[in-house]
Protein backbone atom coordinates (compact mmCIF):
# COMPACT_ATOMS: atom_id res chain seq x y z
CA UNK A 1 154.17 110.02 52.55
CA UNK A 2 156.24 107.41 49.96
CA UNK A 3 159.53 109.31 48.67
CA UNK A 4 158.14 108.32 45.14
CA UNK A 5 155.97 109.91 42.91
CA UNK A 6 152.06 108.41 42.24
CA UNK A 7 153.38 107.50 38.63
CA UNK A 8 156.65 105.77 40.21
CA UNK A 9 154.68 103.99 42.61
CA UNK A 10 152.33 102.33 39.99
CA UNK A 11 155.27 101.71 38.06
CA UNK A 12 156.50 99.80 41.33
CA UNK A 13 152.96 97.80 41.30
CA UNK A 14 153.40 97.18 37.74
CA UNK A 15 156.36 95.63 38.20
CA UNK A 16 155.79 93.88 41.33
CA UNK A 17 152.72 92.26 39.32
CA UNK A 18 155.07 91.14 36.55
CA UNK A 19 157.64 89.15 38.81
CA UNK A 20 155.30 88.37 41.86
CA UNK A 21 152.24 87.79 41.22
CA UNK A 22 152.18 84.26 40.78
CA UNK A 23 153.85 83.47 43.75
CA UNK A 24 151.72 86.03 45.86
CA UNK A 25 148.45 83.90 44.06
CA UNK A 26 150.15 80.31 45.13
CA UNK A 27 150.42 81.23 48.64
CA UNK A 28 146.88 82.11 48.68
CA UNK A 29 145.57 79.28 47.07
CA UNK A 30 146.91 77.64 50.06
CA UNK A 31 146.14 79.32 52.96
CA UNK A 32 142.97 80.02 51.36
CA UNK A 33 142.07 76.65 49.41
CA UNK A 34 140.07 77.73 46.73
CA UNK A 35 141.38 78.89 43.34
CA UNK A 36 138.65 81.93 42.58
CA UNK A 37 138.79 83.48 45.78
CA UNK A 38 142.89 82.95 46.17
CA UNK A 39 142.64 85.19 41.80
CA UNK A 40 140.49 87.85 43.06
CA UNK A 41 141.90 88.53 46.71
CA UNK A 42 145.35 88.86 45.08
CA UNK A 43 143.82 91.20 42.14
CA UNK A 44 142.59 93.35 44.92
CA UNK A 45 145.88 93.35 47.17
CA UNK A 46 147.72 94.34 43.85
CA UNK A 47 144.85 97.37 43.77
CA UNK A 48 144.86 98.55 47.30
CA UNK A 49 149.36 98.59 47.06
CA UNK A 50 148.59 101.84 44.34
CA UNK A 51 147.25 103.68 47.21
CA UNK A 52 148.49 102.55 50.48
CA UNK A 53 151.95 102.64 49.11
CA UNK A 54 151.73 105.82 47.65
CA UNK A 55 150.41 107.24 50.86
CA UNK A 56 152.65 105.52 53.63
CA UNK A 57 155.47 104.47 51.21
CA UNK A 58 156.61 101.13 49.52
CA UNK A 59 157.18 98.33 52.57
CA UNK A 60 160.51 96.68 52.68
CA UNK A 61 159.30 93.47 51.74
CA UNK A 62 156.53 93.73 49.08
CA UNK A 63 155.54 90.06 48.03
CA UNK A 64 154.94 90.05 52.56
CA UNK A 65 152.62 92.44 52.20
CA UNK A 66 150.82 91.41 49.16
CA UNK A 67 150.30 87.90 50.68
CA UNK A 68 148.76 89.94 53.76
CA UNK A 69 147.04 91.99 51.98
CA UNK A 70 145.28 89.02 49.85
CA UNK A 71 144.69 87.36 53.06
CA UNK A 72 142.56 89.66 54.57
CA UNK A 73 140.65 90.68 51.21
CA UNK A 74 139.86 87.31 51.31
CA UNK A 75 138.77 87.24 55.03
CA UNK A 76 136.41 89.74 54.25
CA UNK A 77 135.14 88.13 51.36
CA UNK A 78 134.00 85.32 53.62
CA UNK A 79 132.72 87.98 56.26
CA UNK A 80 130.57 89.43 53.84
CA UNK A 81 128.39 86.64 52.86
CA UNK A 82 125.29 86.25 54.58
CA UNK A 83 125.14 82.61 55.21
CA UNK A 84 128.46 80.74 56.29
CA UNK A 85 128.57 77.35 55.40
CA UNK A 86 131.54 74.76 57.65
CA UNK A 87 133.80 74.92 55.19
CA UNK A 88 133.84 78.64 55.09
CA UNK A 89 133.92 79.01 58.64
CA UNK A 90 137.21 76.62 58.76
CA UNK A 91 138.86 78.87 56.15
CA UNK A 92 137.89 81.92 57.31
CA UNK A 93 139.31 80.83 60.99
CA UNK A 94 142.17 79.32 59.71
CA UNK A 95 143.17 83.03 57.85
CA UNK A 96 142.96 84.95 60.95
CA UNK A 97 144.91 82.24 63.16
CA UNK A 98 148.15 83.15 60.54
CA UNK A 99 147.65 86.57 60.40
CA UNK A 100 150.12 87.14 62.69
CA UNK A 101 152.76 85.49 60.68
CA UNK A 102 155.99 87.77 60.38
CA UNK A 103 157.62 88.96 57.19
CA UNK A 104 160.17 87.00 57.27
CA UNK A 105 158.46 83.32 57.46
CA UNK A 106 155.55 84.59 54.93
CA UNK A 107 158.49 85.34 52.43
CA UNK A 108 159.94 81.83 52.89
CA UNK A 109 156.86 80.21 52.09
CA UNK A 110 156.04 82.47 49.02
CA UNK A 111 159.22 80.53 47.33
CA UNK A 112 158.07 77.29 48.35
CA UNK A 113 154.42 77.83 47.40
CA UNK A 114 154.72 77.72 43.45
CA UNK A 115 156.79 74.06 43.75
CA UNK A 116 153.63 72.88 46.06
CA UNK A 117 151.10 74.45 43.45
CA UNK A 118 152.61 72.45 40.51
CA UNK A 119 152.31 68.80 42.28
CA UNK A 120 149.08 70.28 43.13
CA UNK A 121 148.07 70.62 39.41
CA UNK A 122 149.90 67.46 38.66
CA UNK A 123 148.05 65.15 40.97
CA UNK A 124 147.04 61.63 39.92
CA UNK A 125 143.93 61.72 40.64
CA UNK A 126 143.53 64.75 37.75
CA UNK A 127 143.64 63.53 34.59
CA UNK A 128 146.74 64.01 32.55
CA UNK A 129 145.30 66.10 29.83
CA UNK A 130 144.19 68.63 32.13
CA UNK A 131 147.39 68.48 34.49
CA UNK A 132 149.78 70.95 32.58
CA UNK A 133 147.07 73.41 31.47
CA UNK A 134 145.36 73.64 34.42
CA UNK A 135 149.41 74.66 35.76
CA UNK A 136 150.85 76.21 33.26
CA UNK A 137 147.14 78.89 33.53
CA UNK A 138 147.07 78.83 37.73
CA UNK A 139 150.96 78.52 38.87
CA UNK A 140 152.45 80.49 35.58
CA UNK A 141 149.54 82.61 34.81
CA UNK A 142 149.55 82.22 30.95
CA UNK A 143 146.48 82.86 29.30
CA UNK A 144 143.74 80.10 27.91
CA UNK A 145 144.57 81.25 24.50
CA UNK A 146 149.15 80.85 24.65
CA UNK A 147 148.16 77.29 26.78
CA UNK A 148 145.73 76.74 23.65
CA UNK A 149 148.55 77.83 21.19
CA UNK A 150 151.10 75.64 22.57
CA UNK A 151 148.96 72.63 22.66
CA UNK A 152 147.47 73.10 19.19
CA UNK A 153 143.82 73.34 20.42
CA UNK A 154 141.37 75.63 20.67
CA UNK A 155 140.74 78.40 23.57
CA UNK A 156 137.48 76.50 24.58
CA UNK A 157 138.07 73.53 24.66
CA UNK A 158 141.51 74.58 26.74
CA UNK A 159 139.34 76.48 28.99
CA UNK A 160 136.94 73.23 29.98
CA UNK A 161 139.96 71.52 30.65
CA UNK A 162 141.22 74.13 33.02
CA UNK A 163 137.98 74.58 34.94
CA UNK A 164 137.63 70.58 35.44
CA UNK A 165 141.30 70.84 36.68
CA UNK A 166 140.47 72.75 39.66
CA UNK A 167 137.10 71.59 39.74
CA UNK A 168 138.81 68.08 41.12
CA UNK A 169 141.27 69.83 43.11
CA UNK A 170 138.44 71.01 45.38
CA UNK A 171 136.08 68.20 45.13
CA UNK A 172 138.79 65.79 46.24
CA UNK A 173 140.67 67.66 48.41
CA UNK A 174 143.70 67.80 46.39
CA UNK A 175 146.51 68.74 49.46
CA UNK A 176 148.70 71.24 48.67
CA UNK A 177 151.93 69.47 48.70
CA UNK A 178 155.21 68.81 47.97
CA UNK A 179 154.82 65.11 47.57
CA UNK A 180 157.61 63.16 49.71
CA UNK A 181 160.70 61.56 47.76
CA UNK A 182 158.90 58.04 47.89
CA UNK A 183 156.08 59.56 45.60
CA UNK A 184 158.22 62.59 43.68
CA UNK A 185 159.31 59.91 40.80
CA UNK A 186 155.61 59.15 39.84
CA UNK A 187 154.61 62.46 39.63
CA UNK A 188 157.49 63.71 37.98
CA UNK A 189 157.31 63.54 34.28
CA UNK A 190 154.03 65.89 34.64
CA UNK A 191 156.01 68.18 36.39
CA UNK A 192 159.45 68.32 33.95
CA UNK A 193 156.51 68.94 31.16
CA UNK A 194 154.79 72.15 32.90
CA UNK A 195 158.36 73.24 33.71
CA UNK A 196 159.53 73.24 30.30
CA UNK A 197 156.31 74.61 28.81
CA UNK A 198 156.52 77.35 31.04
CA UNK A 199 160.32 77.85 29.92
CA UNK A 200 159.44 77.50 26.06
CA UNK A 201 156.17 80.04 26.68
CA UNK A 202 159.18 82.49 27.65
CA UNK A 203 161.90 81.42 25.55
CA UNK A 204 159.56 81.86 22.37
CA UNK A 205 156.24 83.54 23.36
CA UNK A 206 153.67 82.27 21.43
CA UNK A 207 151.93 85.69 20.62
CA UNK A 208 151.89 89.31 21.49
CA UNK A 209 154.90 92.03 20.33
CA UNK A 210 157.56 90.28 22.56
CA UNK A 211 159.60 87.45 20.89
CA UNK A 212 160.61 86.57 24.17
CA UNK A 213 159.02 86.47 27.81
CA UNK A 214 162.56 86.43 30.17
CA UNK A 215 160.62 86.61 33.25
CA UNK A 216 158.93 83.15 32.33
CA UNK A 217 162.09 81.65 30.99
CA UNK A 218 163.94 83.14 34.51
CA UNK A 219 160.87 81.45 36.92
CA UNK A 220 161.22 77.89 35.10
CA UNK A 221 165.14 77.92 35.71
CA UNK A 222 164.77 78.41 39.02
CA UNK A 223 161.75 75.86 39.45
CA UNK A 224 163.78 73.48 37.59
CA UNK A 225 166.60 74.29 40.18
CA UNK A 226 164.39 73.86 43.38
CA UNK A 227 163.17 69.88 41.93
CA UNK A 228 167.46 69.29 41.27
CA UNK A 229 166.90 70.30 44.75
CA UNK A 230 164.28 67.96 45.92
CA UNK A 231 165.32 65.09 43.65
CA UNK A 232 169.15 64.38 42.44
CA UNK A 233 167.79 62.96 39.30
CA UNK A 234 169.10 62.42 35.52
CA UNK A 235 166.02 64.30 33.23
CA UNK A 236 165.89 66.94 36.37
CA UNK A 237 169.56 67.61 35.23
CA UNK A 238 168.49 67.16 31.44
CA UNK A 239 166.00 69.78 32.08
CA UNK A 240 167.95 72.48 33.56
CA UNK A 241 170.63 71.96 31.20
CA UNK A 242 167.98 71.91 28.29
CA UNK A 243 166.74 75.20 29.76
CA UNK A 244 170.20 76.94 30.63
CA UNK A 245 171.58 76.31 27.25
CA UNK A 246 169.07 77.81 24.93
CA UNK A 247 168.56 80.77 27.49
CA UNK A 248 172.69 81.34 26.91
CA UNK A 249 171.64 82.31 23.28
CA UNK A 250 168.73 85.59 24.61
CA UNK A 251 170.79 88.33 23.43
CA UNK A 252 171.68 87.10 20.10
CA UNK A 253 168.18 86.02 19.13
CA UNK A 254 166.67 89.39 17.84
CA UNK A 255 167.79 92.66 17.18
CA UNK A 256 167.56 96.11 19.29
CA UNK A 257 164.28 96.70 17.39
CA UNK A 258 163.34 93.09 18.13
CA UNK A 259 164.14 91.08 15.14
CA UNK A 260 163.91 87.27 14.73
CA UNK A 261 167.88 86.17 14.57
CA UNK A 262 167.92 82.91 13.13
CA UNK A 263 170.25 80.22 14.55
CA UNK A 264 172.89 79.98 11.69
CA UNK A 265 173.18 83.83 11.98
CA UNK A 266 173.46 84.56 15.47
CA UNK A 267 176.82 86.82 17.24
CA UNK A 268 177.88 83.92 18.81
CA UNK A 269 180.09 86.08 21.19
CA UNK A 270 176.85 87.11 22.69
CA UNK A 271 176.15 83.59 24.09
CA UNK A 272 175.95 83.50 27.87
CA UNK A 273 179.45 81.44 27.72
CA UNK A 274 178.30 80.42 31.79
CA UNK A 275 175.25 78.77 31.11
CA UNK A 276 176.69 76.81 28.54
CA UNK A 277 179.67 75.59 30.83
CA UNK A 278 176.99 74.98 33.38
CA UNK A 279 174.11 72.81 31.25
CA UNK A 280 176.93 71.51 29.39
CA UNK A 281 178.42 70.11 32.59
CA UNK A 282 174.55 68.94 33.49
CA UNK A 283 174.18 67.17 30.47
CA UNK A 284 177.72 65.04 30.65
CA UNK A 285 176.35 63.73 34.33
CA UNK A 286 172.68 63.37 32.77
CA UNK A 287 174.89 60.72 30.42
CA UNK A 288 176.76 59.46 33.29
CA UNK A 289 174.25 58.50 34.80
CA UNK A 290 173.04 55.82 32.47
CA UNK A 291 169.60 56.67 32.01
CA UNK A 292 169.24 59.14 29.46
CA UNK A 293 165.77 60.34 28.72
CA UNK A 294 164.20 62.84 26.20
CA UNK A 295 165.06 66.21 28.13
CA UNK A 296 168.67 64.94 28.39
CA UNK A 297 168.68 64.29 24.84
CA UNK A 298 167.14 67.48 23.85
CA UNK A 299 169.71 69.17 25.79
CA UNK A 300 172.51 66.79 23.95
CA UNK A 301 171.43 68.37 20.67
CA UNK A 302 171.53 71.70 22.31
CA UNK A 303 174.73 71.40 23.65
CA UNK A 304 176.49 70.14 20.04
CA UNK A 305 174.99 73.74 18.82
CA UNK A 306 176.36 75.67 21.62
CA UNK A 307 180.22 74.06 21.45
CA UNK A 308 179.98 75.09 17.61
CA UNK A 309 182.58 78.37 17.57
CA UNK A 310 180.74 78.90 14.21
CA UNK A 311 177.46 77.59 12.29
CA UNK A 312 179.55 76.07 10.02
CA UNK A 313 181.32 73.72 12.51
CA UNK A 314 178.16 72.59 13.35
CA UNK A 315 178.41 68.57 13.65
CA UNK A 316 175.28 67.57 11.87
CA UNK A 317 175.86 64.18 11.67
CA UNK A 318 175.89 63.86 15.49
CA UNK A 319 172.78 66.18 15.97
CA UNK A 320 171.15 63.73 13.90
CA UNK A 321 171.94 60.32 15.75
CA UNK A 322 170.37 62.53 19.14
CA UNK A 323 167.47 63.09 17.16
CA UNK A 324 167.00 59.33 16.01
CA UNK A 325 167.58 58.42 19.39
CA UNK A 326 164.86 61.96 20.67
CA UNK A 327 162.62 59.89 18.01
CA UNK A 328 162.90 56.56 19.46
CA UNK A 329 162.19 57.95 22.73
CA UNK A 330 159.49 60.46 22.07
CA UNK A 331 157.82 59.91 18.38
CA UNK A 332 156.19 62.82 17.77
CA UNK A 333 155.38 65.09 14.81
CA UNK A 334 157.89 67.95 16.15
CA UNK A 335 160.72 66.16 16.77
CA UNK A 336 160.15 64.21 13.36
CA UNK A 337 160.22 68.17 12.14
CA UNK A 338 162.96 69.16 14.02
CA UNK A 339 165.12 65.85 12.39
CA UNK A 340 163.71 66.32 8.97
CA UNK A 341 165.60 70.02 9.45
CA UNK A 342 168.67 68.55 10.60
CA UNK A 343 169.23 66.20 8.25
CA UNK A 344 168.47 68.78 5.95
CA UNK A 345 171.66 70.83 7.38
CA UNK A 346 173.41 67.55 6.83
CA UNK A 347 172.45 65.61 3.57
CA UNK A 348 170.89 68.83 1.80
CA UNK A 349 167.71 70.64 1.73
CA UNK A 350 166.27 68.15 -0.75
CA UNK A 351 166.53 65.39 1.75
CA UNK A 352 165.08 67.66 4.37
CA UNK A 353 161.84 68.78 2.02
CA UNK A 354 160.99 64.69 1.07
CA UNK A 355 160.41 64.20 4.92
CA UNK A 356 158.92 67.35 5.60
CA UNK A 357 156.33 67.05 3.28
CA UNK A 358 155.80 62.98 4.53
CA UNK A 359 154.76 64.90 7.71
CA UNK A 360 152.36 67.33 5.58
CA UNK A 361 150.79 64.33 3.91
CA UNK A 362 150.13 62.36 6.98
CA UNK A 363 147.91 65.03 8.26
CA UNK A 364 150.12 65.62 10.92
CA UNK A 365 151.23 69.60 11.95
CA UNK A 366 148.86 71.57 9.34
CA UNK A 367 147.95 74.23 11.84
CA UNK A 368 152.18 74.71 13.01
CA UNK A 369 153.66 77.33 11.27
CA UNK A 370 156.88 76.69 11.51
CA UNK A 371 156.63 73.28 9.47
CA UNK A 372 155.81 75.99 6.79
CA UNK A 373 158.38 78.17 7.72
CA UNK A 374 160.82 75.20 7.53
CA UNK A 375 159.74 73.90 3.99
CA UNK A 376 159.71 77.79 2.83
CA UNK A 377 163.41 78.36 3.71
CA UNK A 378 164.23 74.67 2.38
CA UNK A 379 162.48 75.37 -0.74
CA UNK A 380 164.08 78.94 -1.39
CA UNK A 381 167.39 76.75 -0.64
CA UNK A 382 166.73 75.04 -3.46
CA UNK A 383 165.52 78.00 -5.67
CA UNK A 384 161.40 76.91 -5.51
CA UNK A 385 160.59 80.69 -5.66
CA UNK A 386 156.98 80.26 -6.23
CA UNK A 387 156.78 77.02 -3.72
CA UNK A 388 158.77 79.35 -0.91
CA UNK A 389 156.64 81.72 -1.47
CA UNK A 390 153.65 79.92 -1.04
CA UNK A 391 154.77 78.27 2.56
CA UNK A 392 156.37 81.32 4.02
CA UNK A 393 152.91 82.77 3.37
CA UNK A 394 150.65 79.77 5.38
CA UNK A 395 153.44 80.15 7.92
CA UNK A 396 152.37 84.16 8.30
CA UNK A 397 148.93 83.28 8.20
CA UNK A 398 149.38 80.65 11.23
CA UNK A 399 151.71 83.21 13.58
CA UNK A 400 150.49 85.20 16.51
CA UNK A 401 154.12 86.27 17.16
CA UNK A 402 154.96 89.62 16.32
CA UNK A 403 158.68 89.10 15.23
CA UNK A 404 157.82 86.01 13.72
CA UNK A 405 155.19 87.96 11.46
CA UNK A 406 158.10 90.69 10.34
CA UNK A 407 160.83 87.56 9.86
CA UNK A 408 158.38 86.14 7.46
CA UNK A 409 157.06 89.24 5.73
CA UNK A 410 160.64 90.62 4.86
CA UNK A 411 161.41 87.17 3.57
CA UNK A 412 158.29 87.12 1.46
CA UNK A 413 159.76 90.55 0.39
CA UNK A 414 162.96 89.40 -0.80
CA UNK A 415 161.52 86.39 -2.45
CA UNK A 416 158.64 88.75 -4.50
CA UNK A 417 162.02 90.72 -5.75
CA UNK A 418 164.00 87.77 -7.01
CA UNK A 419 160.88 86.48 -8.54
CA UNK A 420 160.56 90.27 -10.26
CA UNK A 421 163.79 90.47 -11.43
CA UNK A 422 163.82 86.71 -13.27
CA UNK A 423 160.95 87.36 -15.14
C-alpha cells in the first residue's frame, strides 16, 4: 500500500508527466520505431502509474518504470492484432529481448534518447521546413497550434508538415542516432534552431495563462549543454549563453500575480547574477573563437543588457552595431524589428517609428503583435494618443498570451484616461 494518499499519488503522475514525459516518449520511439504506437503506449504507462502506484507505492526510479511500462503496452499492442506482418514481428521480438534491462541502464538511456530524437527529426533526407516542427511537436511535445504560433502559420498547414515529418522517418528508415562528429556540423544549424525554439516556447509561451513555461526553458539548457558536450563549437557556446542569459532575468519578468515586467523596469537585483557570469563567459570564447555567428551575436546583445547595473546605462549604441551585424547575418523581419527598437532607445522613438512602419508597409509582420505593441509604446512616447491607441489594440487582438493580454489592456486603460482628461 503507497504511504501517499490517491490524490498525492496523481499529483505525483501529474508531475512526473510534466518533467518526463518526453523523455519516457523518446525512448520509446526507439525501442519501438514508430511514432503513434511509441504516443499511445506512453499515454497508457502514464494511466496504469495512477493505480499501480497507488496500490504498491511510487518505485524509486519513476521515468524506469514508465519506459517499462510503455514497453510492454506496446508489446501487447502488437500481440493483439490479428495478422502480424515482418516488421511487427521484428519489433515486437526486439521489445521482449530488452525487457530485462535494469533500472539503472534504462535511466541512462532516457537522457540520451531526446539528443538522438532531435537528429532524428533533423535528418537530411526530411525536408527543412518540416525538420523543427516535426521536433519541436515529437521531442518537446508542444502543440500544432504554439509550433503554428511561433512560425506564423496556420494549425493545418503545421499539422501536414508534422505528419510528412514522420511519415519519412518511417518510410526511409530514419536511424535513431546521434550522428558521429564527422556528420554533427551538417546537421547542426537544424538542431541550434529546435533548441532555441524550444527555449523561446518556454521563455515566452506563446499562449495559455502562463507567461512563462520554466520546464521548457530548463530542458533546452540542458540539451544545449549535452551538444557543448558532443561538439566544442562557437554558436553551441552562443546558444547556451543566448539561453542562460535571458533565463537569469525569470524572476523579474512578471509579478506574483503574473504580470508582464517590461525590460526597462525590471528589479535588476533579481537577475540570476550566475548565469550571467556563466553565458557572459560563453559569449567572450564564442568571440574568441573567430567565427561569430547569429546565436553568438544574439547573445552579444543580451549580454550588453545584462552588464547594465541600470536601464539607463544601457549602451545603445553598441546594441545597435550587434544588431547591424545580427542583420547582416540573418535579414529577417524580427531582427529588423528588434533594431528598429533599439535604435529607437538610442536616436529617439521617432527614428524607431520611421523603420517600424517601413516594415508595416512592406507587408512584412502584419499578423506579429508585438510589431504593434512596439509602434504603440513608441507612439505614446511621442504623445500619438489616438495612434497608440490604435496599435496597442491590433497588438491585443493578435495575443494568445494571457499576461500579454492584461499588459496591453491596462495600457489601453491608461491611454483612454489621458485621452479623457485632454479633451
Amino acid at each position: 500500500m503507497s504511504e501517499y494518499s490517491s490524490a498525492e499519488i496523481r499529483e505525483k503522475v501529474d508531475e512526473a508527466y510534466r518533467t518526463d514525459s518526453r523523455r519516457v516518449f523518446a525512448t520509446l520511439v526507439r525501442l519501438i520505431g514508430d511514432f503513434d504506437l511509441a504516443e499511445e503506449a506512453m499515454h497508457e504507462a502514464f494511466a496504469a502509474a495512477v493505480e499501480q502506484w497507488d496500490r504498491d507505492g511510487i518505485p524509486a526510479n519513476p521515468r524506469s518504470w514508465l519506459v517499462s511500462a510503455g514497453r510492454f503496452k506496446a508489446i501487447d499492442h502488437i500481440r493483439r492484432r490479428v495478422r502480424f506482418d515482418e516488421a511487427q514481428l521484428e519489433v515486437a521480438q526486439r521489445l521482449e529481448g530488452i525487457a530485462g534491462l535494469n533500472a539503472e541502464k534504462s535511466d541512462t538511456e532516457v537522457e540520451d534518447d531526446r539528443l538522438r530524437l532531435i537528429f532524428t527529426c533533423c535528418h537530411p533526407a526530411i525536408a527543412p521546413q518540416v525538420q523543427i516542427p516535426l521536433t519541436l511537436r515529437e521531442v518537446c511535445g508542444l502543440s500544432t497550434e504554439e509550433i503554428a504560433s511561433a512560425f506564423l502559420t496556420s494549425p493545418s498547414t503545421m499539422a501536414q508538415r508534422i505528419v510528412r515529418g514522420k511519415s519519412k522517418i518511417r518510410d526511409a528508415g530514419i536511424p535513431y542516432v546521434v550522428p558521429n562528429r564527422a556528420d554533427l556540423p551538417e546537421r547542426l544549424d537544424a538542431v541550434l534552431t529546435v533548441v532555441y525554439l524550444v527555449f523561446n516556447e518556454g521563455y515566452s509561451a506563446s499562449s495559455g495563462d502562463s507567461l512563462t513555461r520554466k520546464d521548457l526553458s530548463e530542458e533546452a539548457i540542458r540539451l544545449g549543454r549535452l551538444l557543448l558536450d558532443l561538439l566544442e563549437d562557437p554558436e553551441v557556446k552562443g546558444l547556451l549563453a543566448l539561453m542562460l542569459i535571458h533565463e537569469s532575468r525569470r524572476e523579474a519578468r512578471s509579478t506574483t500575480d503574473g504580470d508582464l515586467i517590461l525590460l526597462e523596469d525590471q528589479d535588476r537585483s533579481l537577475w540570476d547574477q550566475e548565469k550571467i557570469r556563466e553565458g557572459t563567459a560563453l559569449v567572450g570564447q564564442a568571440i574568441a573563437s573567430g567565427e561569430v555567428g547569429s546565436y553568438t551575436i544574439q547573445a552579444a546583445i543580451a549580454s550588453a543588457h545584462a552588464v547594465a547595473s541600470r536601464s539607463a546605462e544601457t549602451d545603445w549604441s553598441r546594441i545597435v552595431s550587434w544588431y547591424n551585424l545580427l542583420l547582416q547575418a540573418n535579414p529577417t523581419p524580427i531582427i529588423e524589428l528588434n533594431r528598429a527598437v533599439a535604435i529607437a532607445m538610442r536616436d529617439g522613438a521617432e527614428a524607431g517609428l520611421q523603420l517600424i512602419d517601413a516594415i508595416l508597409i512592406r507587408g512584412d509582420l502584419k499578423e506579429y503583435h508585438l510589431i504593434y505593441a512596439a509602434r504603440a509604446d513608441l507612439c505614446r512616447r511621442l504623445g500619438q494618443i489616438e495612434a497608440a491607441r490604435a496599435a496597442y489594440g491590433k497588438a491585443l487582438s493578435l495575443t494568445n498570451q494571457t499576461a500579454e493580454s492584461r499588459f496591453l489592456e491596462k495600457r489601453l486603460q491608461e491611454l483612454t484616461h489621458i485621452q479623457a482628461q485632454s479633451q
